[in-house]
Structure formats: structure tokens, C-alpha cells
N, C-alpha and C. Protein backbone atom coordinates (compact mmCIF):
# COMPACT_ATOMS: atom_id res chain seq x y z
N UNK A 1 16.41 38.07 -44.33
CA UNK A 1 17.13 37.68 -43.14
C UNK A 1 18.49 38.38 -43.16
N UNK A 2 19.21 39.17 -42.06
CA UNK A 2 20.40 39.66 -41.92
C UNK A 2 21.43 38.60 -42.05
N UNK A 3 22.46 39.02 -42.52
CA UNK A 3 23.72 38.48 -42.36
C UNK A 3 23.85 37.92 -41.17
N UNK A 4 24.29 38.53 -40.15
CA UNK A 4 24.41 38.22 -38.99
C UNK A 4 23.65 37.03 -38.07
N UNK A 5 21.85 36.81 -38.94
CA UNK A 5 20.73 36.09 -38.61
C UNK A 5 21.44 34.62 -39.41
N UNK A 6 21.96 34.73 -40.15
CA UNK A 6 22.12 33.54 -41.34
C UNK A 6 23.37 33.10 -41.23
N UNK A 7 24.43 33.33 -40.47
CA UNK A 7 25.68 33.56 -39.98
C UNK A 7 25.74 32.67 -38.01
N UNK A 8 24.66 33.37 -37.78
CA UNK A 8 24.22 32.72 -36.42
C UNK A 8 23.72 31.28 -36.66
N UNK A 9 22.56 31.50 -37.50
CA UNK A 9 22.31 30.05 -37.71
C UNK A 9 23.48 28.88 -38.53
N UNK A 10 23.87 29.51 -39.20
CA UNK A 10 24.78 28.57 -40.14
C UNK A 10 25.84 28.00 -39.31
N UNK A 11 26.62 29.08 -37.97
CA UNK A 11 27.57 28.21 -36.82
C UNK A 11 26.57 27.31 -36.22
N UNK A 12 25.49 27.93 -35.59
CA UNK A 12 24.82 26.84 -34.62
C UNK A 12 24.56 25.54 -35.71
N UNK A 13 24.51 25.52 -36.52
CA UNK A 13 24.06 24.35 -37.18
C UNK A 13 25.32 23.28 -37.74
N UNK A 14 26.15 24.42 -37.64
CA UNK A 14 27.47 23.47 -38.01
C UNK A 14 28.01 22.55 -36.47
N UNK A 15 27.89 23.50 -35.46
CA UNK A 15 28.19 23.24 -34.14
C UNK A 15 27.39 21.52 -33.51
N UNK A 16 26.11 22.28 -34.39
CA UNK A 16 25.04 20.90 -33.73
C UNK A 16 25.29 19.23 -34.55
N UNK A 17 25.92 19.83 -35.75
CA UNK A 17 26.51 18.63 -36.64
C UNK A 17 27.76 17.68 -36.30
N UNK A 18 28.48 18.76 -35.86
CA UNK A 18 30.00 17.95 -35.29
C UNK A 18 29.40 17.51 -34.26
N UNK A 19 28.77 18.14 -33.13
CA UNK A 19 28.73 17.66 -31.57
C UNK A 19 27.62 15.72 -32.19
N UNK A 20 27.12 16.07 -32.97
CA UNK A 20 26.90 14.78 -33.46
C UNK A 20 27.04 13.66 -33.75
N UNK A 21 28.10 14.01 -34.78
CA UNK A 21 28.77 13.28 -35.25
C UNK A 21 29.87 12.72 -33.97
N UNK A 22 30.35 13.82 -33.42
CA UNK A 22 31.25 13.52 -31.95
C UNK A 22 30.54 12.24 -31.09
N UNK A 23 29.54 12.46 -30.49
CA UNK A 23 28.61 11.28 -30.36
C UNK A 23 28.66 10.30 -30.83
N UNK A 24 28.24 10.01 -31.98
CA UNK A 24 28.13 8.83 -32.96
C UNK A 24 29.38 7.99 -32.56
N UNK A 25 30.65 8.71 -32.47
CA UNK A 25 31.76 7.95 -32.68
C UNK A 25 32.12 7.49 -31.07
N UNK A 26 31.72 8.17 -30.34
CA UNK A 26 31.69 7.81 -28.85
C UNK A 26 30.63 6.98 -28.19
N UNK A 27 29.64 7.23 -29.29
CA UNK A 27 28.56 5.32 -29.31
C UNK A 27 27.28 6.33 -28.01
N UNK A 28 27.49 7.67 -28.08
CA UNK A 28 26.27 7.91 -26.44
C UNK A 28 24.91 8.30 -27.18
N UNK A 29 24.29 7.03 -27.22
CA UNK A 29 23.21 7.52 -28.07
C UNK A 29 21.92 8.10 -27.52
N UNK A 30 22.09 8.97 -26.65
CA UNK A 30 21.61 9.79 -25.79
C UNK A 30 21.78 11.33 -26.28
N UNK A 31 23.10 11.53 -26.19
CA UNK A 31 23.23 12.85 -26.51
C UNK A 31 22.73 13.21 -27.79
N UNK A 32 22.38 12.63 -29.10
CA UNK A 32 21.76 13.45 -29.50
C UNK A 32 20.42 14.12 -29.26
N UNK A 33 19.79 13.63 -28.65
CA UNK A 33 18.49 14.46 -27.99
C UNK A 33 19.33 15.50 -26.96
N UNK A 34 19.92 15.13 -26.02
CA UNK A 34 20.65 16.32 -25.16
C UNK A 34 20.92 17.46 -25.90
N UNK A 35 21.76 17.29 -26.85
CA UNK A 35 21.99 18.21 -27.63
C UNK A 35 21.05 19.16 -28.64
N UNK A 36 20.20 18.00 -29.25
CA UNK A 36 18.70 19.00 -29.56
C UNK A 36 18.01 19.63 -28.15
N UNK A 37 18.31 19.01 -27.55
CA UNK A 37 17.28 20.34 -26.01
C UNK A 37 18.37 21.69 -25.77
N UNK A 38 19.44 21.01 -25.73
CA UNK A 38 20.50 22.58 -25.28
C UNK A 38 20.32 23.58 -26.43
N UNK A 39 20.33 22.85 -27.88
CA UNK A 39 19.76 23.69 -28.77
C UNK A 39 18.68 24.55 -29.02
N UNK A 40 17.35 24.45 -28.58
CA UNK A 40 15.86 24.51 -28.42
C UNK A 40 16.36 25.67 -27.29
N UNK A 41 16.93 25.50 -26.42
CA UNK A 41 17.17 26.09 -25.14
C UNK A 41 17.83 27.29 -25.32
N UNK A 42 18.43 27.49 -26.21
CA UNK A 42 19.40 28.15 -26.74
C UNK A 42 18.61 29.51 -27.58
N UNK A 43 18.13 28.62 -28.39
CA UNK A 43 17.39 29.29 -29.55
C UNK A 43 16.15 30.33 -28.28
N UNK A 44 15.66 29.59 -27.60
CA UNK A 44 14.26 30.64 -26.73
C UNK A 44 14.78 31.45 -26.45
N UNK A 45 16.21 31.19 -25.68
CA UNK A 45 16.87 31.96 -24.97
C UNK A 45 17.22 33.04 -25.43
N UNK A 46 17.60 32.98 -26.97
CA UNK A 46 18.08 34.53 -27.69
C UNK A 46 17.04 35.09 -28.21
N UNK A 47 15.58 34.55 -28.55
CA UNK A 47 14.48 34.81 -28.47
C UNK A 47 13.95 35.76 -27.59
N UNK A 48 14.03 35.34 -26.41
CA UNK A 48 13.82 36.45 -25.29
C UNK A 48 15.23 37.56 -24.76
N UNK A 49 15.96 37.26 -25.41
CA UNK A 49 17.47 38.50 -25.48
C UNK A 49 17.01 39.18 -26.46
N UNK A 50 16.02 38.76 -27.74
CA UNK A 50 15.68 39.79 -28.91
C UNK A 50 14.55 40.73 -28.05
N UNK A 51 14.04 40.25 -27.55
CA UNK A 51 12.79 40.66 -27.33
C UNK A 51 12.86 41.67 -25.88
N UNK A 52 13.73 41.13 -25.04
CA UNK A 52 14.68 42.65 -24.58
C UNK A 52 14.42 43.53 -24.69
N UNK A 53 15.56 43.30 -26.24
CA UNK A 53 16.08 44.48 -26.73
C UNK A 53 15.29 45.41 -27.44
N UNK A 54 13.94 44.67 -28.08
CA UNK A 54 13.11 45.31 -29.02
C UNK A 54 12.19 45.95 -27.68
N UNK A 55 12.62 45.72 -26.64
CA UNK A 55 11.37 46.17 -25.27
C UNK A 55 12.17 47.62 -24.80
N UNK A 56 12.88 47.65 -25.17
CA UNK A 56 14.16 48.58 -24.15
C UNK A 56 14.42 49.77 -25.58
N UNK A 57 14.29 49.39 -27.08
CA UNK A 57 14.42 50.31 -27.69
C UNK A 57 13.09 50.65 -28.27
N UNK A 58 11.68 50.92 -27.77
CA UNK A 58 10.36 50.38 -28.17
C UNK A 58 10.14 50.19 -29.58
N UNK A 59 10.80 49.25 -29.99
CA UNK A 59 10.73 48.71 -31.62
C UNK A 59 9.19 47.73 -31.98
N UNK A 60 7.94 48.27 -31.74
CA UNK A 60 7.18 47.70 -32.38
C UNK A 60 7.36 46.65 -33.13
N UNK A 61 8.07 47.06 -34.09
CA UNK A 61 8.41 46.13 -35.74
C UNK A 61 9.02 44.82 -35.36
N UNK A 62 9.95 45.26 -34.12
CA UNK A 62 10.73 44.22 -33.99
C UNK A 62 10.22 43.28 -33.17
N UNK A 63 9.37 43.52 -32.36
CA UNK A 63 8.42 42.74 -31.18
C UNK A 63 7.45 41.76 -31.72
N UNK A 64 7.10 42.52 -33.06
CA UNK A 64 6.15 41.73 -33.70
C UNK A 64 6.57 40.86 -34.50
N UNK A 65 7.71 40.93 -35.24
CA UNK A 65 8.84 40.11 -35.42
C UNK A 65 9.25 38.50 -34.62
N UNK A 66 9.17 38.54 -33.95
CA UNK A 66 9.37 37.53 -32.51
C UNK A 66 8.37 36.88 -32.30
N UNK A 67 6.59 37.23 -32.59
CA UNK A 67 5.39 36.88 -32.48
C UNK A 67 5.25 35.62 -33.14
N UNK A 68 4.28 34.66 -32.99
CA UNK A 68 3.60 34.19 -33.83
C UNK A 68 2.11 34.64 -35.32
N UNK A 69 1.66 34.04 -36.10
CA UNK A 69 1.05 34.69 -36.80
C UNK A 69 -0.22 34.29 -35.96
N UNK A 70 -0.63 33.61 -34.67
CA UNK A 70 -1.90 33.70 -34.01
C UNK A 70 -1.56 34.41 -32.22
N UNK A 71 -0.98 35.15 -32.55
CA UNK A 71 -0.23 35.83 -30.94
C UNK A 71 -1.88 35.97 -29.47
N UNK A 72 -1.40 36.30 -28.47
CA UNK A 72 -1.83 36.65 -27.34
C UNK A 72 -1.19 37.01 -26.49
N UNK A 73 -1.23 38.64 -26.72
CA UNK A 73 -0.41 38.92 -25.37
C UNK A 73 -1.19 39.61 -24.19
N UNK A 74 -1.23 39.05 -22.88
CA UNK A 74 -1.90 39.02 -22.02
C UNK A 74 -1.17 40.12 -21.00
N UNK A 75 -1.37 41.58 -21.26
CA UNK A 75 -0.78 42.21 -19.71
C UNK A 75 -1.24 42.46 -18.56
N UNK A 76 -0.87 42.41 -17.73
CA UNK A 76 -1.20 42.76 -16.18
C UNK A 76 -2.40 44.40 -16.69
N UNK A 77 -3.56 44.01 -15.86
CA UNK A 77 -4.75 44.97 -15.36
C UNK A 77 -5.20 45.31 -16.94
N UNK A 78 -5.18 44.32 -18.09
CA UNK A 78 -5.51 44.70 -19.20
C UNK A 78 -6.70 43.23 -19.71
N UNK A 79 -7.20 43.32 -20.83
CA UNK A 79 -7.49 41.98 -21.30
C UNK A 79 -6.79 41.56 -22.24
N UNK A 80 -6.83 40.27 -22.76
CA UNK A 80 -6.16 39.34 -23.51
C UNK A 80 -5.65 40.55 -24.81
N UNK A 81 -5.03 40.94 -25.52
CA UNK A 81 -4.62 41.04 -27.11
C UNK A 81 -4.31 39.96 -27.85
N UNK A 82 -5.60 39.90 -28.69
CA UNK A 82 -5.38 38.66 -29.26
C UNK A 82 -5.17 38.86 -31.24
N UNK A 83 -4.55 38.28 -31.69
CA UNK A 83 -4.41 38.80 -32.99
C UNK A 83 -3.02 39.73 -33.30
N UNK A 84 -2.29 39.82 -34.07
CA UNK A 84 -1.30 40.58 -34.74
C UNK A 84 -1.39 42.14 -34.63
N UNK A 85 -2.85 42.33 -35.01
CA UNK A 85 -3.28 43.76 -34.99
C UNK A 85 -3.30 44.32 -33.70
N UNK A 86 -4.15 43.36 -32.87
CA UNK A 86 -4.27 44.03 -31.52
C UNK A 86 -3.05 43.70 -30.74
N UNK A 87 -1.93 43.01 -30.47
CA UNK A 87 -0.85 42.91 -29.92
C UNK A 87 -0.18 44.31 -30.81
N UNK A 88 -0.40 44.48 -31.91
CA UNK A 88 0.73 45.43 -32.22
C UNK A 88 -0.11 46.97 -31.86
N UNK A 89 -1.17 46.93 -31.80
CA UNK A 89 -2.13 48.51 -31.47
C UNK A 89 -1.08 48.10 -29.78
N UNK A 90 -1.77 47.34 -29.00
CA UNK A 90 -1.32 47.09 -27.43
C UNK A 90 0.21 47.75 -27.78
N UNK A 91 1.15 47.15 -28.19
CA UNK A 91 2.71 47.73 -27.81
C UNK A 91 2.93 48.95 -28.22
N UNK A 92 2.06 49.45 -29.65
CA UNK A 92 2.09 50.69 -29.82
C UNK A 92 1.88 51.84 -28.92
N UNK A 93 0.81 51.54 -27.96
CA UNK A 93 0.53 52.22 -26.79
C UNK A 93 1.15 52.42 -25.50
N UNK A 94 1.99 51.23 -25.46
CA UNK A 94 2.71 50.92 -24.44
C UNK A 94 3.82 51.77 -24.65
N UNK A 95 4.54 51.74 -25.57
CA UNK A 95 5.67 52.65 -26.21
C UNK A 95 5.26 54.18 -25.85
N UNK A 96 4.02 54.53 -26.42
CA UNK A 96 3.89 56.03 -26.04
C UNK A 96 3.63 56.25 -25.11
N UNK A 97 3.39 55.12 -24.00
CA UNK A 97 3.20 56.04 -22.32
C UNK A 97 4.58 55.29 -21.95
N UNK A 98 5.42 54.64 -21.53
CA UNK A 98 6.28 54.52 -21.40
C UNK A 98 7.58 53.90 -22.02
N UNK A 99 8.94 54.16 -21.18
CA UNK A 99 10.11 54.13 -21.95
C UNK A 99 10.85 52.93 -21.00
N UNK A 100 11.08 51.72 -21.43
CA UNK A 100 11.47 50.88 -20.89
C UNK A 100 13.02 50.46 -20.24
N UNK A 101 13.60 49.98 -19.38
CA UNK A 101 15.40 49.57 -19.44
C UNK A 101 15.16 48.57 -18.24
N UNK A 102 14.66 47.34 -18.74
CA UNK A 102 14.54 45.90 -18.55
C UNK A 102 16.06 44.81 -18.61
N UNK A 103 15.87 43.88 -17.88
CA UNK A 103 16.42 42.92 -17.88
C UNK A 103 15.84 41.52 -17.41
N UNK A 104 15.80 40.86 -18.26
CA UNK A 104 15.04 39.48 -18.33
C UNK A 104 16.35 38.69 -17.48
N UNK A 105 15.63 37.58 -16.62
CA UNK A 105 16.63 36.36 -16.47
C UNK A 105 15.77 35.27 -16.55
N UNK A 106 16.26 34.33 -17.26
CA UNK A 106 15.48 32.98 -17.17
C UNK A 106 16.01 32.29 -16.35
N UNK A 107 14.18 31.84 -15.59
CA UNK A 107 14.43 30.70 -14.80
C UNK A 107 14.28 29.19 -15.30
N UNK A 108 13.59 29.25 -16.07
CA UNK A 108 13.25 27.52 -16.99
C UNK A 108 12.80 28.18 -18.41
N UNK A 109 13.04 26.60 -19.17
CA UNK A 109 12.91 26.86 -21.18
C UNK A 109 12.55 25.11 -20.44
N UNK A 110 11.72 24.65 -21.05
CA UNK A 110 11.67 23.65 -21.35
C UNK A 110 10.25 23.60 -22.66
N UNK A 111 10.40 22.63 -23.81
CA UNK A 111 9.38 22.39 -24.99
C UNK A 111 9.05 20.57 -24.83
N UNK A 112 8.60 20.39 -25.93
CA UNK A 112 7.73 19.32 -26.43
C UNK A 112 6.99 19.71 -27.44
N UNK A 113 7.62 18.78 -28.73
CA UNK A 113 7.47 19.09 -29.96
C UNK A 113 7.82 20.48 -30.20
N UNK A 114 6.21 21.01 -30.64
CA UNK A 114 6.57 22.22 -31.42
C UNK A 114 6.15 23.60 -30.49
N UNK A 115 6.06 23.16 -29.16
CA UNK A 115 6.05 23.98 -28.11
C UNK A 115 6.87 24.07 -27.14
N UNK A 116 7.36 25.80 -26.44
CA UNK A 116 7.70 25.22 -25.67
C UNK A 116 7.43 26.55 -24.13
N UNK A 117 8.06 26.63 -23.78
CA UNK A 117 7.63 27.51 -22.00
C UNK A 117 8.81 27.98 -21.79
N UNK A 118 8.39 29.49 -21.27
CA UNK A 118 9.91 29.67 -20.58
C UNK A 118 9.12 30.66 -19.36
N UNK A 119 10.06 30.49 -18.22
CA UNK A 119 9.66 31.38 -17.47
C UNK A 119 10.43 32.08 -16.57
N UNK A 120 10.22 33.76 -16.53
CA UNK A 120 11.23 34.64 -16.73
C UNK A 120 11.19 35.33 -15.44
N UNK A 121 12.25 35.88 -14.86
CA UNK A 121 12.11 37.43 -14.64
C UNK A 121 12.54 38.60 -14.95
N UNK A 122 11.88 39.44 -14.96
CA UNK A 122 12.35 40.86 -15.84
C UNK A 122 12.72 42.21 -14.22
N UNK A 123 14.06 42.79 -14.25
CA UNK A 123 13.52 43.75 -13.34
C UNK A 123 14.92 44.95 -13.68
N UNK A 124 14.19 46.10 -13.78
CA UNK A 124 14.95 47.07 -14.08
C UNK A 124 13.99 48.79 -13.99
N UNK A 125 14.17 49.87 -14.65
CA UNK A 125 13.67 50.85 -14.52
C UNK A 125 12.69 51.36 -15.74
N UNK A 126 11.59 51.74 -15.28
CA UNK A 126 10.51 52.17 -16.82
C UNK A 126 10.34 53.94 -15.98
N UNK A 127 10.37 54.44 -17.16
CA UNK A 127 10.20 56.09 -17.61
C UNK A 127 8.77 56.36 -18.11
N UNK A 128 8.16 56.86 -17.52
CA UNK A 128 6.65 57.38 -17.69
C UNK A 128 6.89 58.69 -18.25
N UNK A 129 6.92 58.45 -19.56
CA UNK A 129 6.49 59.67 -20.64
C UNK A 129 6.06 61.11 -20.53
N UNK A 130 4.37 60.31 -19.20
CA UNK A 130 3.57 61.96 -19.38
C UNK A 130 4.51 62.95 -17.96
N UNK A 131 5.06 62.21 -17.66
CA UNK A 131 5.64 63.14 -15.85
C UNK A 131 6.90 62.58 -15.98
N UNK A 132 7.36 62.15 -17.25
CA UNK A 132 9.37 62.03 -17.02
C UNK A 132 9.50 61.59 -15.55
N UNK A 133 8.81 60.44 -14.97
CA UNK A 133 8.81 60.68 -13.65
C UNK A 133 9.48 58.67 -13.55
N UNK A 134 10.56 58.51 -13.11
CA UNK A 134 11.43 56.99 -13.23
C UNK A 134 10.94 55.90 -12.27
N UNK A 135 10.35 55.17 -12.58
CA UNK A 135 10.11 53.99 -11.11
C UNK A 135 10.80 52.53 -11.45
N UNK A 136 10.69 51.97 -9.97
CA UNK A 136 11.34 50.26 -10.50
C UNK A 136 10.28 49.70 -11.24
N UNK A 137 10.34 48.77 -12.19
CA UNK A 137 10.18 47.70 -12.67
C UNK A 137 10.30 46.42 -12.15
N UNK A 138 9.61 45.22 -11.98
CA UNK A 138 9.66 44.21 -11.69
C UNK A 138 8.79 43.02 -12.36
N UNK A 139 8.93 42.42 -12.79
CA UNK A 139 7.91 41.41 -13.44
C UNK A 139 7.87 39.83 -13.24
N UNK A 140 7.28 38.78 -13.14
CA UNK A 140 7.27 37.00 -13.08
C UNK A 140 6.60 37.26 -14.58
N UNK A 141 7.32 36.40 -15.83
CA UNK A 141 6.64 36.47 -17.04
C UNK A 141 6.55 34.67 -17.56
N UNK A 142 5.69 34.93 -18.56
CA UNK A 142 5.32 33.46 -19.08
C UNK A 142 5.13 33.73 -19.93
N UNK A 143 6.42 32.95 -21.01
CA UNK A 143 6.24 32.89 -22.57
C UNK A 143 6.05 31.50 -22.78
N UNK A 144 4.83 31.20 -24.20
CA UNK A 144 4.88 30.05 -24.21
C UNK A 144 5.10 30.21 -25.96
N UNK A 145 5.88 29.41 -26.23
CA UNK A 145 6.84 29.90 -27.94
C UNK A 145 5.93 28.73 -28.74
N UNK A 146 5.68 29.14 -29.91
CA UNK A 146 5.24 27.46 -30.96
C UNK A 146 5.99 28.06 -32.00
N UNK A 147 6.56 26.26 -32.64
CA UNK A 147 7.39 26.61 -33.47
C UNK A 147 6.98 27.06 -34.86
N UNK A 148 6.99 27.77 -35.84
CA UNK A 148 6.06 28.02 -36.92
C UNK A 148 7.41 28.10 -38.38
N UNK A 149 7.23 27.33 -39.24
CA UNK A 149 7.97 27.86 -40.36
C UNK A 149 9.46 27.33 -39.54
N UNK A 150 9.47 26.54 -39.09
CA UNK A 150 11.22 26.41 -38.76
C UNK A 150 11.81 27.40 -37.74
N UNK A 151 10.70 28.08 -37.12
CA UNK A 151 11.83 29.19 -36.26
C UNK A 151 10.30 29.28 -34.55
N UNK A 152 11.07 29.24 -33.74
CA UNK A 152 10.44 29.58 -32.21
C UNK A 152 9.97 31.18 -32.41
N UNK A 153 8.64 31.36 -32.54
CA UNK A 153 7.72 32.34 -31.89
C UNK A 153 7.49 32.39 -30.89
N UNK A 154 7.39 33.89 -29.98
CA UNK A 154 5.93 34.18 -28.99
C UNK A 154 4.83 33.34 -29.60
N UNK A 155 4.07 33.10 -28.70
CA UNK A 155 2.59 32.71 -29.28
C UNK A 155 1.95 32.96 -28.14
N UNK A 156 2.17 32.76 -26.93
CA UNK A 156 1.25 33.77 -25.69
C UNK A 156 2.59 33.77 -25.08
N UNK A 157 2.21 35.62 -24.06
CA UNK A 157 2.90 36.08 -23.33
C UNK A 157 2.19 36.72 -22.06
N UNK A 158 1.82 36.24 -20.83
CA UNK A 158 1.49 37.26 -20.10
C UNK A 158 2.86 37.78 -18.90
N UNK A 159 2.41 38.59 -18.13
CA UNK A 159 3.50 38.72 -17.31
C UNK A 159 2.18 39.74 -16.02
N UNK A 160 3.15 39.59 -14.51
CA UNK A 160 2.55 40.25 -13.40
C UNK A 160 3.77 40.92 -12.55
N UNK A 161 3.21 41.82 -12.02
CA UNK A 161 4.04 42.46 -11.37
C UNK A 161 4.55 41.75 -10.20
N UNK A 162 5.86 42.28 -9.83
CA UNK A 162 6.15 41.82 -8.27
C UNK A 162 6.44 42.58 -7.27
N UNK A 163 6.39 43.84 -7.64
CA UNK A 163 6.26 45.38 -7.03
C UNK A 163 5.06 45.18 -6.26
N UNK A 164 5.42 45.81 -4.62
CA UNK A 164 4.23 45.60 -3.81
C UNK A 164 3.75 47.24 -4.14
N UNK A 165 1.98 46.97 -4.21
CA UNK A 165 1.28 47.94 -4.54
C UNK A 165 1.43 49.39 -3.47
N UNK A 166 1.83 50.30 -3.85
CA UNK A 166 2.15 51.38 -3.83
C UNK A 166 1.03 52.42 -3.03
């Protein structure tokens, strides 16, 4: 784990302790669940800021990184990739026909237990490799994260276009 990974977690965790304890002494025994959801919320959220970034610099390694160890990623006019192997053959391919510069915005994160949903939009410019040739991007996406080992995975991802057909 990076510095920076262990550094991130170690504030958020200190952060989530005081705002706690802050509570406790103000008697709202509510907010600590509030505060575990803004947390949860938090955490998807930089989840899909990693996953961005690993989309925009085509980092395989790093995409798969973000996965769960039973993934499905579902793309538009493709079938399911199901498995580690075949999600990572799928992005491998994706990378060599095109060059991505995305921007995600979330519209909802909401979980339960050790799941949870987020649902996105992505819209920016992709570079087609074989004809250097630039078009818009647009996407409605659906991540649904399970938590594994203490940390929020992908565990299915599909996404559809919102680009009217051409």
C-alpha cells in the first residue's frame, strides 16, 4: 500500500473518530450512522476518481486494482466479462483501440451492508487509435461495489451510451 494510500486512510479514520466522539458528547445518537454513510460515500466516491484516472491513463493494472476478485464488467454492444482474466483481456483491448479523456459525475452512492450502487455519468472525448480520428464521449454507468477484505471493490460495472446513434 502507498504512503499516500495509508496516510489517506489514517486522516479519514482519525476524522471519523473525533466526529464521534463529537457526537457522543452532544448526546445525537444518530449521527453516528450519518457519519458512517458520508464515509461509505466518500470512500465509492474516490473509488470511481481512481478509476477515472486509471480510464484516462489506460492503466490496466490499475483498473484491475479497483475490481473485485469475482468482477463483471458488462459493456455496451459486448457480452458480460466475467472473471479477472476476462475483464482484464476486455480492458486490454479497449486500451489498444482507444485513448480515453473522461469525466465521471456522480449522481447517487447509496450501500447496505457490504454492498453498495453508484450511479454515474461519464462525458468527455475518446481517440480512436486506428484513424487518430477524436469523437464525444458520453455514458449513464452502473457500478455496483462489494466490500471485500475491508476495502469497496467494482464487482459489476456496466455502462450505455447517451450519444444519439450516428
Amino acid at each position: 500500500m502507498s504512503v499516500l494510500k495509508i496516510f489517506t486512510a489514517s486522516v479519514g479514520a482519525i476524522m471519523l473518530a473525533l466526529s464521534l466522539d463529537a457526537c457522543a458528547v452532544q448526546g445525537n445518537k444518530h449521527a453516528p450512522q450519518e457519519l458512517e454513510n458520508a464515509m461509505v460515500k466518500q470512500v465509492i466516491e474516490q473509488q470511481i476518481r481512481r478509476y477515472q484516472v486509471a480510464l484516462n491513463n489506460a492503466n490496466t493494472n490499475e483498473v484491475l486494482e479497483l475490481y473485485s476478485d469475482t468482477p463483471v464488467f458488462m459493456p455496451q454492444h459486448s457480452v458480460a466479462q466475467i472473471g479477472r482474466e476476462q475483464v482484464r483481456a476486455a480492458y486490454q483491448r479497449v486500451f489498444k483501440s482507444i485513448d480515453l479523456d473522461i469525466v465521471f459525475s456522480i449522481e447517487e452512492i447509496d450501500y447496505f451492508s457490504d454492498l453498495a450502487y453508484a450511479r454515474t455519468r461519464s462525458a468527455g472525448k475518446v481517440r480512436i487509435l486506428a484513424n487518430n480520428h477524436t469523437v464525444n464521449e458520453a455514458n449513464n454507468e452502473l457500478f455496483i461495489f462489494h466490500k471485500e477484505k475491508g476495502q469497496w471493490k467494482i464487482h459489476r460495472y456496466l455502462f450505455s451510451t447517451t450519444n444519439p446513434r450516428q
